[in-house]
C-alpha atoms as a PDB file:
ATOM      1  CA  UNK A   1    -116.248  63.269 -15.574  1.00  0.00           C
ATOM      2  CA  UNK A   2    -118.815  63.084 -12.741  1.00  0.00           C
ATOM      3  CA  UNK A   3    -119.219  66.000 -10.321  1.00  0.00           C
ATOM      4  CA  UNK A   4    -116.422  64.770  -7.228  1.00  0.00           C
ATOM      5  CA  UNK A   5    -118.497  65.717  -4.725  1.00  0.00           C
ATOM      6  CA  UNK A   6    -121.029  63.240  -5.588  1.00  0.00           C
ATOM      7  CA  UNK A   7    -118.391  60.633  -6.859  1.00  0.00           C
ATOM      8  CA  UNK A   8    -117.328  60.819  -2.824  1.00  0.00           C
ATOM      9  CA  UNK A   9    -120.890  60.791  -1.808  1.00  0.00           C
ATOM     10  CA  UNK A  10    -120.246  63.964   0.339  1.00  0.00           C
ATOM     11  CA  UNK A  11    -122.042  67.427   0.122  1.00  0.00           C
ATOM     12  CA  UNK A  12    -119.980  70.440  -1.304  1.00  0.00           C
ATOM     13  CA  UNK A  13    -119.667  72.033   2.500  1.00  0.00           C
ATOM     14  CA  UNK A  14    -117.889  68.751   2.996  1.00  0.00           C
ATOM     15  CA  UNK A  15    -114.930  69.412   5.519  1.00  0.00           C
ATOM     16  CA  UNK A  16    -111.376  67.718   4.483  1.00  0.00           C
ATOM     17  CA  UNK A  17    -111.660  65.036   7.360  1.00  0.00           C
ATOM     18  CA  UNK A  18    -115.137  64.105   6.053  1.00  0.00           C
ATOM     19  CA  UNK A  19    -113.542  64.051   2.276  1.00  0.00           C
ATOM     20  CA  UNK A  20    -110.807  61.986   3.453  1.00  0.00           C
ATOM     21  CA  UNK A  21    -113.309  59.801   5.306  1.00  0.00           C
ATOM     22  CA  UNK A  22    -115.293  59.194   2.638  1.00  0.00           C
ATOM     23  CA  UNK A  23    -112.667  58.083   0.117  1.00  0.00           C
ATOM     24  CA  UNK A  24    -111.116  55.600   3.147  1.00  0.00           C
ATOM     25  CA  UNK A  25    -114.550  54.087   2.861  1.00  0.00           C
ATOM     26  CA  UNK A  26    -114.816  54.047  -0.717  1.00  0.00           C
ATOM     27  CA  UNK A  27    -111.203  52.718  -0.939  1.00  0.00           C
ATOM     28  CA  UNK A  28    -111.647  49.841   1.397  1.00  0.00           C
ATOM     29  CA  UNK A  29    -114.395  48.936  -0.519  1.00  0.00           C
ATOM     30  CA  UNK A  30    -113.639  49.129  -4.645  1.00  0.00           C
ATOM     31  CA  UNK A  31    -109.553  48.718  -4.355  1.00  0.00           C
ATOM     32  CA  UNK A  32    -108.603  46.623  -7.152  1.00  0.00           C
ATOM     33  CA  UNK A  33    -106.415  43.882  -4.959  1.00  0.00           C
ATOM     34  CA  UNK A  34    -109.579  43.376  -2.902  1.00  0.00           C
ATOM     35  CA  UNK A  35    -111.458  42.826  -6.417  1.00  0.00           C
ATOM     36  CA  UNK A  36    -108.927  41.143  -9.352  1.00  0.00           C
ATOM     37  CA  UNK A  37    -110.713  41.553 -12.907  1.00  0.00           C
ATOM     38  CA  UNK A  38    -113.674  42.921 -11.481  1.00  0.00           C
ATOM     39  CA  UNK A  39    -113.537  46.012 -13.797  1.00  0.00           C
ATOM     40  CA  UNK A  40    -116.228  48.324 -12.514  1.00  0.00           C
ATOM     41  CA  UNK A  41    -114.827  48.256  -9.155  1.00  0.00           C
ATOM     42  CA  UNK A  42    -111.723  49.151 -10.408  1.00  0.00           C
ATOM     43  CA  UNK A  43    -113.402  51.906 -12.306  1.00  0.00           C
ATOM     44  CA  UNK A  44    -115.276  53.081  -9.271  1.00  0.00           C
ATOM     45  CA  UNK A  45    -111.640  53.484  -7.043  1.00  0.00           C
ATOM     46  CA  UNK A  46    -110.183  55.398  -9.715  1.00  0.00           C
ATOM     47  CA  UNK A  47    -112.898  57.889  -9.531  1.00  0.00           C
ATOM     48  CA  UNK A  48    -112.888  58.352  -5.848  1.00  0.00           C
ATOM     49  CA  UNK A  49    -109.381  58.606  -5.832  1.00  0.00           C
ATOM     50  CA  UNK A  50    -109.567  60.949  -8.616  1.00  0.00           C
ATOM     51  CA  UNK A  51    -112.533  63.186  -6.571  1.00  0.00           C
ATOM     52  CA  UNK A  52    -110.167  62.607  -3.315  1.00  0.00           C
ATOM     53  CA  UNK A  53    -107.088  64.395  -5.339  1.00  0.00           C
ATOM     54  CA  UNK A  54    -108.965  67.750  -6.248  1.00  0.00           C
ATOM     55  CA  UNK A  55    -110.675  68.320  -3.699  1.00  0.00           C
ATOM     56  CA  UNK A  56    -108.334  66.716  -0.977  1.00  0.00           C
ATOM     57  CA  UNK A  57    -106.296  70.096  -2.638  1.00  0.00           C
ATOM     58  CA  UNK A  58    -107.839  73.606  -0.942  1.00  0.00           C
ATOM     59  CA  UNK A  59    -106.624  76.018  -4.026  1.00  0.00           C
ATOM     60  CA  UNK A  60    -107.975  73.096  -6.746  1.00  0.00           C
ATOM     61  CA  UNK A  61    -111.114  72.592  -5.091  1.00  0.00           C
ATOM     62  CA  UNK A  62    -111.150  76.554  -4.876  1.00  0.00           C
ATOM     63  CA  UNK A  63    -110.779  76.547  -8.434  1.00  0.00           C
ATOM     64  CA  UNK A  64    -113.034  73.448  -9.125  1.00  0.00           C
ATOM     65  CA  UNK A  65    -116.132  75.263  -6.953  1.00  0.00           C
ATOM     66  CA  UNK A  66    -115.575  78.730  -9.171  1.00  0.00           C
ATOM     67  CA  UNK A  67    -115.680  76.817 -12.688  1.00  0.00           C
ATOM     68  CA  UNK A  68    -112.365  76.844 -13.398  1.00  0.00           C
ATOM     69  CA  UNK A  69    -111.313  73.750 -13.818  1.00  0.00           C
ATOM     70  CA  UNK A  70    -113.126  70.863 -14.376  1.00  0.00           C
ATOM     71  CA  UNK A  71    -113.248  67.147 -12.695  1.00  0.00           C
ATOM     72  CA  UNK A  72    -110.609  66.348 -14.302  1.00  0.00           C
ATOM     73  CA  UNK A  73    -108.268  69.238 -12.925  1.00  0.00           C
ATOM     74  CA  UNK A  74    -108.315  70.614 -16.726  1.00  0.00           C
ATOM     75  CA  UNK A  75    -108.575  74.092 -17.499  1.00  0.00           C
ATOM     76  CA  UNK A  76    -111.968  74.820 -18.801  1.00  0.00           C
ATOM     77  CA  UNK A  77    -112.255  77.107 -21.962  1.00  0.00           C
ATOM     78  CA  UNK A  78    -112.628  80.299 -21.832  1.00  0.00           C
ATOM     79  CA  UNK A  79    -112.937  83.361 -24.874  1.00  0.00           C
ATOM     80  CA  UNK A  80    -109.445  84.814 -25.484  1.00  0.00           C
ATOM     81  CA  UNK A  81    -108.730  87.068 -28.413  1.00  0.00           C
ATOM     82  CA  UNK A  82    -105.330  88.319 -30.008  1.00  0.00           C
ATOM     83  CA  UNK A  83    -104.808  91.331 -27.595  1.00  0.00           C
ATOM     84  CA  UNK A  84    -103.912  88.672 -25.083  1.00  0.00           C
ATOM     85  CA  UNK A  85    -101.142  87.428 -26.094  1.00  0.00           C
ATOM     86  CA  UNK A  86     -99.340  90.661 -27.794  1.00  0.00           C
ATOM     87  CA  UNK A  87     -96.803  90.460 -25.093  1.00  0.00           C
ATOM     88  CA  UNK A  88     -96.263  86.647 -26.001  1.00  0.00           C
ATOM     89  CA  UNK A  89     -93.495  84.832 -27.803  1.00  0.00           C
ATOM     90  CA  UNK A  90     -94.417  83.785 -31.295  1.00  0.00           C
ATOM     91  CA  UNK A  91     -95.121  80.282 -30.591  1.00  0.00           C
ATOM     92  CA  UNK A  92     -97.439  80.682 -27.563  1.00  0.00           C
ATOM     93  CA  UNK A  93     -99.942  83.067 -29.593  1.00  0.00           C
ATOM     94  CA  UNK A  94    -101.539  79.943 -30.834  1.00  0.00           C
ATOM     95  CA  UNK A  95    -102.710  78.682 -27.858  1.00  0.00           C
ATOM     96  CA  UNK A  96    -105.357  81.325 -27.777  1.00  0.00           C
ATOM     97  CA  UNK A  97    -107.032  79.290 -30.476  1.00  0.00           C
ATOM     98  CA  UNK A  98    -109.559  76.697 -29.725  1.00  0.00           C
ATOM     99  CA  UNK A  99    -108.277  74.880 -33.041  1.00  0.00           C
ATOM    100  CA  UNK A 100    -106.341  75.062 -35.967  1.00  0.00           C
ATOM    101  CA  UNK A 101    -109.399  76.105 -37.780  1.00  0.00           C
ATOM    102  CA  UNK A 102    -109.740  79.257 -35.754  1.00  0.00           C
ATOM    103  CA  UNK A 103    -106.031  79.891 -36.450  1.00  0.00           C
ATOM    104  CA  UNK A 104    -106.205  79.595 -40.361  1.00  0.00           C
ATOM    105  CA  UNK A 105    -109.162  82.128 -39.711  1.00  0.00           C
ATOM    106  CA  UNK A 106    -107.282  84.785 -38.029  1.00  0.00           C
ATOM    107  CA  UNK A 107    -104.224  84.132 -40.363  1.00  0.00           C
ATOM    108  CA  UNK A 108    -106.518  84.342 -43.423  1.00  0.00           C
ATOM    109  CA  UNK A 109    -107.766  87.928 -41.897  1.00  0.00           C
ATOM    110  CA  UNK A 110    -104.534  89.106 -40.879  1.00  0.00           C
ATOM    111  CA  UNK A 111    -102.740  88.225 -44.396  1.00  0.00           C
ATOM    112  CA  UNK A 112    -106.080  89.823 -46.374  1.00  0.00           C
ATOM    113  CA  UNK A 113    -104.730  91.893 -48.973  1.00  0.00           C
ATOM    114  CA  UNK A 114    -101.224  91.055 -48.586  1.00  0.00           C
ATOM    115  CA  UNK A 115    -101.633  88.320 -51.326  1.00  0.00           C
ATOM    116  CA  UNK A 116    -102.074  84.936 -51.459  1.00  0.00           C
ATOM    117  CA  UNK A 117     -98.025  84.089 -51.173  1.00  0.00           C
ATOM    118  CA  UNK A 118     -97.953  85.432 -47.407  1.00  0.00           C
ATOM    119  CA  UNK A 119    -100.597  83.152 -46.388  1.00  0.00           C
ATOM    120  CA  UNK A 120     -99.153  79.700 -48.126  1.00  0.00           C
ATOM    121  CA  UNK A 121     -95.390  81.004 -46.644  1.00  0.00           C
ATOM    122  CA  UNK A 122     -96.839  81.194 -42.993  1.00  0.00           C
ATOM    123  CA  UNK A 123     -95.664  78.204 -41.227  1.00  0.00           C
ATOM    124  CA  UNK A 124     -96.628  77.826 -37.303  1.00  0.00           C
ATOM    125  CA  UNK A 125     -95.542  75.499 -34.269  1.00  0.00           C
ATOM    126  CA  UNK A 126     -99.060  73.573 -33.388  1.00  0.00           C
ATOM    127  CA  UNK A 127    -100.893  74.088 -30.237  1.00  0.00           C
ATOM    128  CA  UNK A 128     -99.364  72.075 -26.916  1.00  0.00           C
ATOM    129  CA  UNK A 129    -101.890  70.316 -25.054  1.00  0.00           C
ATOM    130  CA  UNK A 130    -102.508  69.319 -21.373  1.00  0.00           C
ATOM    131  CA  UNK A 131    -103.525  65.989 -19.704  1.00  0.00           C
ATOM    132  CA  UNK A 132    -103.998  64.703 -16.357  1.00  0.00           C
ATOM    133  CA  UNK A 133    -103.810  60.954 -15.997  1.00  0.00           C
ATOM    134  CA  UNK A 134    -104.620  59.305 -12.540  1.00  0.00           C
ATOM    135  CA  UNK A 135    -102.543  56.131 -11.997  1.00  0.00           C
ATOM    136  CA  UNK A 136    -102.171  53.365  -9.651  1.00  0.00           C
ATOM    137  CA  UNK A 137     -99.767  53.854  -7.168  1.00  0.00           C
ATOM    138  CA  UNK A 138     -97.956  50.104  -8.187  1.00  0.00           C
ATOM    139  CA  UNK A 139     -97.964  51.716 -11.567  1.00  0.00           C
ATOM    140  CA  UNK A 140     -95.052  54.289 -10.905  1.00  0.00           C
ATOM    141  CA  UNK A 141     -93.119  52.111  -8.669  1.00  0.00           C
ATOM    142  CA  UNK A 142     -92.894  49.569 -10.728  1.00  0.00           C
ATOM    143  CA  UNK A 143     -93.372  51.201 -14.465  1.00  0.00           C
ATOM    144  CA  UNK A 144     -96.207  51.024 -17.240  1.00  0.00           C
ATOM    145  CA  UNK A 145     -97.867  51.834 -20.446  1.00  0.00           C
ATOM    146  CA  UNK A 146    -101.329  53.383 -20.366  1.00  0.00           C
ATOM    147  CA  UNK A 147    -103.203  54.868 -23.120  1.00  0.00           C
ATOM    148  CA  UNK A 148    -105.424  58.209 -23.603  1.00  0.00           C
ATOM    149  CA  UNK A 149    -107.180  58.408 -25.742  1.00  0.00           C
ATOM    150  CA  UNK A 150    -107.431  62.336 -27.120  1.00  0.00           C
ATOM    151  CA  UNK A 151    -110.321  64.504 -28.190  1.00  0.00           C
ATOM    152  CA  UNK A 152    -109.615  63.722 -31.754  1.00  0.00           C
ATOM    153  CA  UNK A 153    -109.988  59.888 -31.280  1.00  0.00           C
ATOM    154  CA  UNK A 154    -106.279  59.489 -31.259  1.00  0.00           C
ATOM    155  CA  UNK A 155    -105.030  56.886 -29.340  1.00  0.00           C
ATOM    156  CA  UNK A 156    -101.380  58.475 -27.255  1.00  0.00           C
ATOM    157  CA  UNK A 157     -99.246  55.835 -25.587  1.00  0.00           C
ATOM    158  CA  UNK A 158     -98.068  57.198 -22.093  1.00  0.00           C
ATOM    159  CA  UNK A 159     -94.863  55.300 -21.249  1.00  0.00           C
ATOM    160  CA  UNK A 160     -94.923  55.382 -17.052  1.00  0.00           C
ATOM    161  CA  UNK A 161     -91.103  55.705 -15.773  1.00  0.00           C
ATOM    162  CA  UNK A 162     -90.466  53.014 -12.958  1.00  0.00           C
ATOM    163  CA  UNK A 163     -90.105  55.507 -10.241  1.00  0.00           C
ATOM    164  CA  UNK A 164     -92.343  58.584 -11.378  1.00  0.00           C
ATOM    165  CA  UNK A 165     -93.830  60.519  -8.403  1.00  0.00           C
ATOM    166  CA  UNK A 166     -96.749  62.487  -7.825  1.00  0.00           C
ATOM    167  CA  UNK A 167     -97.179  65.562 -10.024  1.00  0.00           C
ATOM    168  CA  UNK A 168     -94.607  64.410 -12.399  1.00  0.00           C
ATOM    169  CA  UNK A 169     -95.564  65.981 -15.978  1.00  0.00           C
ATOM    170  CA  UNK A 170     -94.102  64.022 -18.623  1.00  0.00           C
ATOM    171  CA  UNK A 171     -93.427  65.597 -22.254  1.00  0.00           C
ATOM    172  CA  UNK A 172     -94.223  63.291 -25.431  1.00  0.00           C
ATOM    173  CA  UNK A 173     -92.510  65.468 -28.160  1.00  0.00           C
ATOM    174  CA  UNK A 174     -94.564  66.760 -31.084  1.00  0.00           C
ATOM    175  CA  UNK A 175     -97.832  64.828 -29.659  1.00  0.00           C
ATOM    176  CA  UNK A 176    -100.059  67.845 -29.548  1.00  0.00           C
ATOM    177  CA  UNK A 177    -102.202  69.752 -32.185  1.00  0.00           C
ATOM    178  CA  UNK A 178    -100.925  69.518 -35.694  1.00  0.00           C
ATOM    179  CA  UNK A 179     -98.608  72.495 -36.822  1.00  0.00           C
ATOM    180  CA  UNK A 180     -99.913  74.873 -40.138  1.00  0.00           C
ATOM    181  CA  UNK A 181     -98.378  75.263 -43.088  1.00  0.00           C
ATOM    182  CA  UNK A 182     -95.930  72.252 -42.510  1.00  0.00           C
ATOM    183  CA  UNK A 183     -95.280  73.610 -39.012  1.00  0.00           C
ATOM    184  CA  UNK A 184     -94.058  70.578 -36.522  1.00  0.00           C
ATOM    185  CA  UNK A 185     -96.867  69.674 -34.196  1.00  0.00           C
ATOM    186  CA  UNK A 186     -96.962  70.533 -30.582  1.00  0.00           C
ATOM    187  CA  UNK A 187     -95.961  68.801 -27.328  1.00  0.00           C
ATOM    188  CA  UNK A 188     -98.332  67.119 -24.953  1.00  0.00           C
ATOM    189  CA  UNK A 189     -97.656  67.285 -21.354  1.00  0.00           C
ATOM    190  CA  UNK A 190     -99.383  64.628 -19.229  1.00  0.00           C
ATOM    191  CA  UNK A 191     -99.592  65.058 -15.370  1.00  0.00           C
ATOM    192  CA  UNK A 192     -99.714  62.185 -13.368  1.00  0.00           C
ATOM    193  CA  UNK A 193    -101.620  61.461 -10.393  1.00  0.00           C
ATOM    194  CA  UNK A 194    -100.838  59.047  -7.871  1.00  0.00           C
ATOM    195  CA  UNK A 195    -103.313  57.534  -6.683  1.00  0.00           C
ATOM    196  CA  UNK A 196    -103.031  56.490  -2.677  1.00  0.00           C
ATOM    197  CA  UNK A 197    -102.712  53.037  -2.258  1.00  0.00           C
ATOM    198  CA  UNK A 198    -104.455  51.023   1.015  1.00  0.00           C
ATOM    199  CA  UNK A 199    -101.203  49.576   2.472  1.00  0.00           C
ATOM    200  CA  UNK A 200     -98.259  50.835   1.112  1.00  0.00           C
ATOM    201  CA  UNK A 201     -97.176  54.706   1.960  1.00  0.00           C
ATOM    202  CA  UNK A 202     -94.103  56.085   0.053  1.00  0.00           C
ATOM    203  CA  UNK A 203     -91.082  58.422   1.496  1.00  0.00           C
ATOM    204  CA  UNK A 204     -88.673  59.123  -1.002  1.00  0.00           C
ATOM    205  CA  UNK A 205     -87.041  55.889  -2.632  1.00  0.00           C
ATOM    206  CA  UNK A 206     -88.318  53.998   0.661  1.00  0.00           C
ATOM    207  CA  UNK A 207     -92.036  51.920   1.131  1.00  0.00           C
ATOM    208  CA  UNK A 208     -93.246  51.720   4.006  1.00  0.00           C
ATOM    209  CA  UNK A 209     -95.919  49.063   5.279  1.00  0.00           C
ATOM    210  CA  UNK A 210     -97.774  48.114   8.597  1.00  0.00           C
ATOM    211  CA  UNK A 211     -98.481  44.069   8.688  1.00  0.00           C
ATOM    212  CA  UNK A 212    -100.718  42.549  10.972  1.00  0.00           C
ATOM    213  CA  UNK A 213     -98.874  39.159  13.162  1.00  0.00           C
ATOM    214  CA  UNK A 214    -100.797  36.899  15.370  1.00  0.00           C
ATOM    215  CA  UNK A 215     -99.893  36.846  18.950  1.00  0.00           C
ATOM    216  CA  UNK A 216     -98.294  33.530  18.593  1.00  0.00           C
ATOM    217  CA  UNK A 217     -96.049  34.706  15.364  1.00  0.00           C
ATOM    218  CA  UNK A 218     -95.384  38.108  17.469  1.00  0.00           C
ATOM    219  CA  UNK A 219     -94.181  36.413  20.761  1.00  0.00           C
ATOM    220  CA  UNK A 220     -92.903  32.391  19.507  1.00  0.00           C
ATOM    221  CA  UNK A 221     -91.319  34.058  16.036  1.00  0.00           C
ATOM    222  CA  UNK A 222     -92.248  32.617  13.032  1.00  0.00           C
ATOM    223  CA  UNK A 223     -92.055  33.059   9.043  1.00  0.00           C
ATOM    224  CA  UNK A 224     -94.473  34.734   7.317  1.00  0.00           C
ATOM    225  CA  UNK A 225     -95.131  36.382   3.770  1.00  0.00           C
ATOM    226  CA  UNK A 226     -94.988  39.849   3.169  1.00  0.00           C
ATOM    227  CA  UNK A 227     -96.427  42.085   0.766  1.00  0.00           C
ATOM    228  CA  UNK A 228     -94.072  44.283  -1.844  1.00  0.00           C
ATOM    229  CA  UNK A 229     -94.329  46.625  -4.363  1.00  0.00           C
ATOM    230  CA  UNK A 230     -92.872  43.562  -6.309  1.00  0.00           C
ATOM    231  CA  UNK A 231     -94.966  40.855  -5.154  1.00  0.00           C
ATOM    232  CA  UNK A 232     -95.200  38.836  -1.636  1.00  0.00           C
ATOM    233  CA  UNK A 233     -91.911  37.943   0.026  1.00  0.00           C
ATOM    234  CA  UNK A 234     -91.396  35.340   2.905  1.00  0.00           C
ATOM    235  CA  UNK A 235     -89.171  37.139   5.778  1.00  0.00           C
ATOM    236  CA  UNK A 236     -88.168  36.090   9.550  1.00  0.00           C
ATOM    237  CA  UNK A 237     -90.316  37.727  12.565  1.00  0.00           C
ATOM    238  CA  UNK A 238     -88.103  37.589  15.741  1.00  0.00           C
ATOM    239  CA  UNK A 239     -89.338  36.181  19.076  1.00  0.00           C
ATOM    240  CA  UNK A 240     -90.663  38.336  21.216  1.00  0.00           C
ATOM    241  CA  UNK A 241     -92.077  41.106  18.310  1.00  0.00           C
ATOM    242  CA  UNK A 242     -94.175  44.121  19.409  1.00  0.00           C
ATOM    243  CA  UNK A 243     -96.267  46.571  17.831  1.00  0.00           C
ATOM    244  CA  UNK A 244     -93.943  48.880  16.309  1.00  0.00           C
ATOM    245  CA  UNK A 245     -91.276  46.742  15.254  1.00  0.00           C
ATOM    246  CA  UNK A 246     -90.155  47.740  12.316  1.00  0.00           C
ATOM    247  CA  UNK A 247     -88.202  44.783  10.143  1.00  0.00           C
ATOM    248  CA  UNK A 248     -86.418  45.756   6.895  1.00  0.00           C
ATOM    249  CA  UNK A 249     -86.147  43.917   3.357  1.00  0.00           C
ATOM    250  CA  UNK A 250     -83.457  45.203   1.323  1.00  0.00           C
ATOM    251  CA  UNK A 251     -83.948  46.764  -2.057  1.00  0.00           C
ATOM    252  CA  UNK A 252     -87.560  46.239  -2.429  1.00  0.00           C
ATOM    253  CA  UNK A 253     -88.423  49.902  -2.921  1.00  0.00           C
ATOM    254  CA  UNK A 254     -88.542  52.114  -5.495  1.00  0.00           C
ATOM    255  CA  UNK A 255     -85.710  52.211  -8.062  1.00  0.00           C
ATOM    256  CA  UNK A 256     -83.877  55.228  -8.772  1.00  0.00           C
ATOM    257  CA  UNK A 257     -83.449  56.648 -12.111  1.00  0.00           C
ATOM    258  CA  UNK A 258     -80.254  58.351 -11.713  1.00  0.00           C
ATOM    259  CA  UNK A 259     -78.273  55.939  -9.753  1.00  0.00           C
ATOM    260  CA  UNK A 260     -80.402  52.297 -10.676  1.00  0.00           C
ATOM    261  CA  UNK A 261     -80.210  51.709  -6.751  1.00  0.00           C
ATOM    262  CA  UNK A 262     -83.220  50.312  -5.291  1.00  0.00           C
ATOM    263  CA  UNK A 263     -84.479  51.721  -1.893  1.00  0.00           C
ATOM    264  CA  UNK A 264     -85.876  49.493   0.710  1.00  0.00           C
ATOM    265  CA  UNK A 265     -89.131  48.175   2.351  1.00  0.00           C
ATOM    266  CA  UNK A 266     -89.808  48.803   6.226  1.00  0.00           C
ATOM    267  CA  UNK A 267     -92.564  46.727   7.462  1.00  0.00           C
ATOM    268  CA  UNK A 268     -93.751  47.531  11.125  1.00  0.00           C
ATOM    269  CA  UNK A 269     -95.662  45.148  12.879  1.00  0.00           C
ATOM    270  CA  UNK A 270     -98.690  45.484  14.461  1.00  0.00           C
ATOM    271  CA  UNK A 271     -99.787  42.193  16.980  1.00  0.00           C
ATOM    272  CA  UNK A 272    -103.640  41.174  16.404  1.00  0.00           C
ATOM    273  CA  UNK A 273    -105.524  39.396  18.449  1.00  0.00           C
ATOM    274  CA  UNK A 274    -107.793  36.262  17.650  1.00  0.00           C
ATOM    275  CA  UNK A 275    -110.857  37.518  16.027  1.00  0.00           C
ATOM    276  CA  UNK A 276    -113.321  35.062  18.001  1.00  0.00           C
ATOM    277  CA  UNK A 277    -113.066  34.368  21.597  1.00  0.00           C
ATOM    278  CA  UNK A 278    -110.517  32.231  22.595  1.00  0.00           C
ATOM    279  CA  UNK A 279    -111.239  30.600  25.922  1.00  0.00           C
ATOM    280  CA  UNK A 280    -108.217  28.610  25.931  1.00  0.00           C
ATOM    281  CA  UNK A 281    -105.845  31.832  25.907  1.00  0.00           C
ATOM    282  CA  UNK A 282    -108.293  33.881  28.147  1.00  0.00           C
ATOM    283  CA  UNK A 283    -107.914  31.084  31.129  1.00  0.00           C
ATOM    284  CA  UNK A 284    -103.703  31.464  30.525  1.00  0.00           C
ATOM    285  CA  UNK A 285    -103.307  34.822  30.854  1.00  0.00           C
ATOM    286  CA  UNK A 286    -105.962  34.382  34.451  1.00  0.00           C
ATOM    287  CA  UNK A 287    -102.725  32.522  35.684  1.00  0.00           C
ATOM    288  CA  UNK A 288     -99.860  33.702  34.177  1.00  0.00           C
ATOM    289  CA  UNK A 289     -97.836  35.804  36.148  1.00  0.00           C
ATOM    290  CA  UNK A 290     -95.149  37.766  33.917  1.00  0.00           C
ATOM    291  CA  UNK A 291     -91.326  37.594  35.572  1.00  0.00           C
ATOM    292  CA  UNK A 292     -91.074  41.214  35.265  1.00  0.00           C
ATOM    293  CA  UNK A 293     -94.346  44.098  35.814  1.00  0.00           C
ATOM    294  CA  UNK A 294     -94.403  46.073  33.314  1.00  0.00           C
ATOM    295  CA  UNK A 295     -96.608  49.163  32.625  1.00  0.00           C
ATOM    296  CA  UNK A 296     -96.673  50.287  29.212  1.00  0.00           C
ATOM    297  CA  UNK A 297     -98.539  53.817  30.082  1.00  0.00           C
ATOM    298  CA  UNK A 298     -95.973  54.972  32.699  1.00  0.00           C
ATOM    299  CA  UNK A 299     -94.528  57.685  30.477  1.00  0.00           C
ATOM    300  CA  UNK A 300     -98.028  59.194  29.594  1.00  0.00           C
ATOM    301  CA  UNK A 301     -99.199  59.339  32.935  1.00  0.00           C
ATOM    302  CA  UNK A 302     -95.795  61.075  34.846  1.00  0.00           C
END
């Protein structure tokens, strides 16, 4: 995986506001809705987002600048021998091996001399193996199937629950390293990262979303479409909308596992104005005189 520093186009003194800055660039620029089927675009977010998540992190980019973990947020290997894990449970003593070669290695050392019976009775749990898998934001929310493919050239199907969250490791039973001597194979734990998404922000089962209105949709009212996690939606805007209004469409959030309720989508407005002059609108407001005065920085200036 490519260095993150240069993935983010930043230098490794970077501070976390120019990190962030960077991937809000990047973001803006290769996000997938912006660029449907164009798949090196979408390959170029999902590395910035993945660069953005370690070193967005102070102790993982710690650990990232010391060679500790790689690009990936994976361990890198290290030399371990058998004194390390004398104080271990059985089972966890063959994670110090790199592979099951090494462990039929030491096993074939450690059973010299006791005959050939104690090695071909010596059955062992295979090793459990990490992953980190960055995923689109719409992808937890609403629930999917990716594959990794593993070091081995195994192909593991990673079924996404609708409503995972950030962080979430998820165990596929007996998915690891192959057990010895008819052992059952290990577990592999995948760790899913959320990647951020451009509009929609997450708080608990809730989305939240800000939506751009014209000043004619803000102040006349008028029905527009919405985005969701679940597609567009067409909704009401009142008269007389403001910046800040917050509307709400029911159970368009994220699903929860326990209960099956769906949380809800807030959607706060924000009033735009014309992007090109408007000479029309600009000779109204010379004239118009509101009913009421109004000063909207009163409070900030008292």
């Amino acid at each position: 995986m490519k260095d993150p520093y240069e993935t983010l186009g930043v230098k490794r003194t970077a501070t976390e506001k120019e990190i962030k800055e960077a991937f809000k660039k990047l973001a803006r620029k290769f996000h997938p809705d912006l660029h449907p089927g164009d798949k090196e675009a979408e390959g170029k977010f999902k590395d910035a987002a993945g660069a953005h998540d370690l070193l967005k992190d102070k102790e993982k980019r710690r650990r990232f600048d010391a060679g500790e973990i790689d690009a990936s947020g994976a361990e890198r290997p290290r030399e371990r021998f058998y004194r390390d894990f004398a104080d271990s449970p059985p089972h966890a003593a063959q994670d110090g091996f790199a592979n099951n070669e090494e462990l039929e290695e030491f096993l074939a050392r450690a059973f010299a001399g006791e005959g050939p019976r104690a090695q071909r009775t010596f059955r062992a749990r295979g090793q459990d193996v990490s992953y980190v898998l960055p995923v689109g934001f719409l992808d937890v929310a609403n629930g999917a199937t990716r594959t990794i493919t593993l070091p081995d050239g195994r192909a593991l199907k990673v079924t996404i629950p609708e409503g995972a969250e950030d962080r979430q490791t998820l165990r596929l039973k007996e998915q690891g390293m192959p057990g010895f001597g008819g052992g059952p194979a290990g577990d592999a734990y995948v760790e899913l990262h959320v990647e951020p998404h451009p509009y929609f922000r997450r708080k608990d089962g809730n989305i939240h979303v800000e939506v751009p209105v014209t000043l004619k949709e803000a102040v006349l009212g008028a029905r527009i479409k919405v985005p969701t996690i679940g597609g567009p939606v067409t909704m009401t805007i009142p008269e007389g909308s403001n910046s800040g209004t917050t509307l709400r469409v029911r159970d368009r959030g994220i699903r929860n596992r326990k209960s099956g309720q769906r949380g809800h989508q807030f959607i706060s407005l924000k009033v735009v104005l014309p992007a090109a002059e408007d000479p029309a609108l600009a000779a109204f407001l010379k004239t118009w005189q509101p009913k009421t005065e109004q000063d909207p920085r009163k409070e900030m200036l008292s």
